[in-house]
Protein backbone atom coordinates (compact mmCIF):
# COMPACT_ATOMS: atom_id res chain seq x y z
CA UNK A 1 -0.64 -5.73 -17.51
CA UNK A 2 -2.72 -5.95 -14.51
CA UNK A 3 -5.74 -8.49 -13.52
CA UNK A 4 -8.38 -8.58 -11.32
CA UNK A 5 -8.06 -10.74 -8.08
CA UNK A 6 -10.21 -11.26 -5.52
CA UNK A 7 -10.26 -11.93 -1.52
CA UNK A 8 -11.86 -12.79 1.08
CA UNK A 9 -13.81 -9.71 2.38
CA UNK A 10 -15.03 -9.52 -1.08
CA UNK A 11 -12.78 -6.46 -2.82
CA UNK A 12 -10.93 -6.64 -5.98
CA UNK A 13 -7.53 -5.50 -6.42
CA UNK A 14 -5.22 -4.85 -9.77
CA UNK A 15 -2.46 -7.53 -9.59
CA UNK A 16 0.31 -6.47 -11.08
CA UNK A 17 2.67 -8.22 -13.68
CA UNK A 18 5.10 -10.56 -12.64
CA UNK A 19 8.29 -8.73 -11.85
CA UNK A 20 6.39 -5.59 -10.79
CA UNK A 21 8.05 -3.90 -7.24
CA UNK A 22 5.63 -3.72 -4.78
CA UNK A 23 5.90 -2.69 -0.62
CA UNK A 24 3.99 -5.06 1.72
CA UNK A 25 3.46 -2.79 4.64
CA UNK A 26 2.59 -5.44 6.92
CA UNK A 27 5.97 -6.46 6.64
CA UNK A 28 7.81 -2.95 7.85
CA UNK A 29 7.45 -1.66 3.94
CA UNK A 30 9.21 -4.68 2.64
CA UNK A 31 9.92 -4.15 -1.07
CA UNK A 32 9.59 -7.41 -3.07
CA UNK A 33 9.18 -8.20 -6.41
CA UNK A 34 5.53 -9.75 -7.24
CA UNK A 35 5.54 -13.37 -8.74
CA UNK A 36 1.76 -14.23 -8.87
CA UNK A 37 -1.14 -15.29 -7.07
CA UNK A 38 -1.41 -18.11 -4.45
CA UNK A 39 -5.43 -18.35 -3.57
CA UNK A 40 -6.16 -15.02 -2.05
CA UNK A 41 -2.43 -13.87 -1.36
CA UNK A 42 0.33 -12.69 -3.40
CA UNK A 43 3.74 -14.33 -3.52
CA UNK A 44 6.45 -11.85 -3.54
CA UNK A 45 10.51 -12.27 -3.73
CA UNK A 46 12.87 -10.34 -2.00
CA UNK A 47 14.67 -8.41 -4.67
CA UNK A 48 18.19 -9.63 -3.95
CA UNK A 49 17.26 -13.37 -3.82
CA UNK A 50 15.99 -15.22 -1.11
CA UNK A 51 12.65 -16.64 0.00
CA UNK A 52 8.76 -16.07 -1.13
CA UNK A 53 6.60 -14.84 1.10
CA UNK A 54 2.62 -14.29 0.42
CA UNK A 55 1.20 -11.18 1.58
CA UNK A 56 -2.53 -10.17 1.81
CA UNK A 57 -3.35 -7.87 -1.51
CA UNK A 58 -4.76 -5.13 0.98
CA UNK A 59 -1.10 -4.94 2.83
CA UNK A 60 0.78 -4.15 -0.67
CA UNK A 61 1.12 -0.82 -2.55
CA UNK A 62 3.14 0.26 -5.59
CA UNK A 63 6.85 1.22 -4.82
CA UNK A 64 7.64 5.11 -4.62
CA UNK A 65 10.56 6.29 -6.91
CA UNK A 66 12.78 6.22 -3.94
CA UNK A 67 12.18 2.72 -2.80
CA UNK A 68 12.33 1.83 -6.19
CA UNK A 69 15.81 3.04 -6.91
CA UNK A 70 16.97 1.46 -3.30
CA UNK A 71 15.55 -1.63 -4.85
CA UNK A 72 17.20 -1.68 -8.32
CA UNK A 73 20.74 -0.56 -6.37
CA UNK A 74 20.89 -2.97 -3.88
CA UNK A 75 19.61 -5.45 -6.76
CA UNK A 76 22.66 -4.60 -8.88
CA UNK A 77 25.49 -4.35 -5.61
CA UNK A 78 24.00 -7.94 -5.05
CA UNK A 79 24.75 -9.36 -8.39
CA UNK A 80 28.51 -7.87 -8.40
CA UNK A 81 28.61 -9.34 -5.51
CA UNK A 82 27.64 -13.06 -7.01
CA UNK A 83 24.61 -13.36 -4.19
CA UNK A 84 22.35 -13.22 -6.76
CA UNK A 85 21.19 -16.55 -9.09
């Protein structure tokens, strides 16, 4: 399910559902996983655990199948590894 959200320069963007993968490219393509809205940003989780960050909605895109399946692996090689809550 997506909403509308909107920011400062006046556009509105989709947000995704909680849990969705997303890249913020201002962040060298950082995949994250997108938790919700904070004002005009979007918090997002690294997918193996770690800190939020926020990240402008113009600066994040939809994962590519690729990234996606990096994302997922490293996901899973994290929990066998117990790093992830």
């Amino acid at each position: 399910m997506c909403t509308k959200n909107g920011s400062p320069n006046g556009h509105a963007y989709l947000v995704p559902a909680p849990g969705t993968l997303v890249v913020d490219t201002s962040r060298a393509d950082r995949v994250g996983e997108f938790r919700g809205t904070a004002g005009p940003y979007w918090s997002l989780r690294p997918v193996c655990g770690g800190q939020e960050w926020e990240a402008a909605p113009e600066d994040v895109r939809p994962v590519d199948r690729i990234e996606r399946l990096r994302a997922e692996n490293a996901r899973r090689n994290a929990r066998s590894e117990g790093r992830l809550l």
